[in-house]
Protein backbone atom coordinates (compact mmCIF):
# COMPACT_ATOMS: atom_id res chain seq x y z
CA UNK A 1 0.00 0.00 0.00
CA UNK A 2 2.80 2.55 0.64
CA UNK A 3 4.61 1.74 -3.01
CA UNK A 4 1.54 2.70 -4.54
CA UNK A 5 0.84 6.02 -2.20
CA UNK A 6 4.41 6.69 -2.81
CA UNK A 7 4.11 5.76 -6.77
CA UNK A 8 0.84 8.03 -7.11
CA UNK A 9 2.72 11.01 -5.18
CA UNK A 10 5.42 11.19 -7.18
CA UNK A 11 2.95 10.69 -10.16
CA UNK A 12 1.51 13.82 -8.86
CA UNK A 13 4.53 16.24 -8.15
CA UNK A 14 5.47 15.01 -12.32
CA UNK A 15 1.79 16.13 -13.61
CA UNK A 16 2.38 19.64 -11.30
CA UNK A 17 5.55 20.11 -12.75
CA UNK A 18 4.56 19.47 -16.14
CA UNK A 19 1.13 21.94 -15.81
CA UNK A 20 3.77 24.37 -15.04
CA UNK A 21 6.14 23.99 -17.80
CA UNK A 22 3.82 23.45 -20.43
CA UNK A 23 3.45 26.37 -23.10
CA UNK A 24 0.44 25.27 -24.67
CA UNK A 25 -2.58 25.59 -21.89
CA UNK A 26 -4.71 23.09 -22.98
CA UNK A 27 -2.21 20.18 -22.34
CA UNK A 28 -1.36 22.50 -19.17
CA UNK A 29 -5.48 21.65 -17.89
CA UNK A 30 -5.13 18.20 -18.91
CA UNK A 31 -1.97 18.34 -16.85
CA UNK A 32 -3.55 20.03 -13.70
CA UNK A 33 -6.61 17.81 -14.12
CA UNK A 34 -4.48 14.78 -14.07
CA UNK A 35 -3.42 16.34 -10.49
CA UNK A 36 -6.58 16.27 -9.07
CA UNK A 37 -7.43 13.06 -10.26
CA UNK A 38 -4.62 11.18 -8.93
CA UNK A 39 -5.68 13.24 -5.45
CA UNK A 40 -9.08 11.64 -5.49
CA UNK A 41 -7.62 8.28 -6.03
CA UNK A 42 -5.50 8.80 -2.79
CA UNK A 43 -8.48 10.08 -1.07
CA UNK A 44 -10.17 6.79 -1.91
CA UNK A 45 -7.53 4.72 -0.84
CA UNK A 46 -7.24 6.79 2.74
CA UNK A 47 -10.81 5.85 3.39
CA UNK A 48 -12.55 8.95 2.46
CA UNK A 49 -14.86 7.98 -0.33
CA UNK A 50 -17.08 11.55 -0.30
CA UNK A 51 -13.72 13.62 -0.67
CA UNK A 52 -12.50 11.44 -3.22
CA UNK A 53 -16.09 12.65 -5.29
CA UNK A 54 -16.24 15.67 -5.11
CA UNK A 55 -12.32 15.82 -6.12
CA UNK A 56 -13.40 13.75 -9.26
CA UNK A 57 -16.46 15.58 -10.06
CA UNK A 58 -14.89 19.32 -9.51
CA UNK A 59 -11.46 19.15 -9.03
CA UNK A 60 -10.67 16.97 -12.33
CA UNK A 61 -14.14 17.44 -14.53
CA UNK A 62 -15.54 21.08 -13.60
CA UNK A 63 -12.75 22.75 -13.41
CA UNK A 64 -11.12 21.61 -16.16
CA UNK A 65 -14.09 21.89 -18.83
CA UNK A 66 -14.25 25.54 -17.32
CA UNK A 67 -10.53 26.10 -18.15
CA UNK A 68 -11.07 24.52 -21.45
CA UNK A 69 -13.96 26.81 -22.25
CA UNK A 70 -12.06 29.90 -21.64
CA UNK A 71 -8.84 28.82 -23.28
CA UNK A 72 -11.01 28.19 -26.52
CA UNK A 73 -12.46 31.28 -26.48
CA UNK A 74 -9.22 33.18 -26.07
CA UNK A 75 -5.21 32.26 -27.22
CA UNK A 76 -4.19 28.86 -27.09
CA UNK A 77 -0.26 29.13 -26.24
CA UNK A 78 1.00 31.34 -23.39
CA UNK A 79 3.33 34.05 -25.14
């Protein structure tokens, strides 16, 4: 059970560092919304089923299609 807590985490910190160094911000959302989903898989494996939910639900799907909603409507690429 740790390996895979320890295997998700650093999954994380690579999907945080990539949102950040991405220059095109759609892959950046994709990037940040793989974040949040790998969060609400370790909230489901530390027992805490509701959290792990509503971090699927908003966290990874809201907030992302909101993102990608605005990013369409305005420039693709960071300058």
């Amino acid at each position: 059970m740790t390996l895979i807590v320890s295997f998700l985490v650093l999954l994380m910190l690579a999907g945080a560092v990539a949102a950040s160094v991405f220059r095109d911000l759609i892959s950046a959302v994709i990037a940040a919304a793989l974040v949040s989903l790998i969060a609400s898989i370790l909230f489901y494996l530390l027992q805490a089923p509701d959290v792990a939910m509503a971090e699927a639900s908003i966290g990874a799907a809201l907030t992302a299609a909101i993102f990608v909603v605005a990013i369409t409507r305005t420039k693709r690429y960071e300058e």
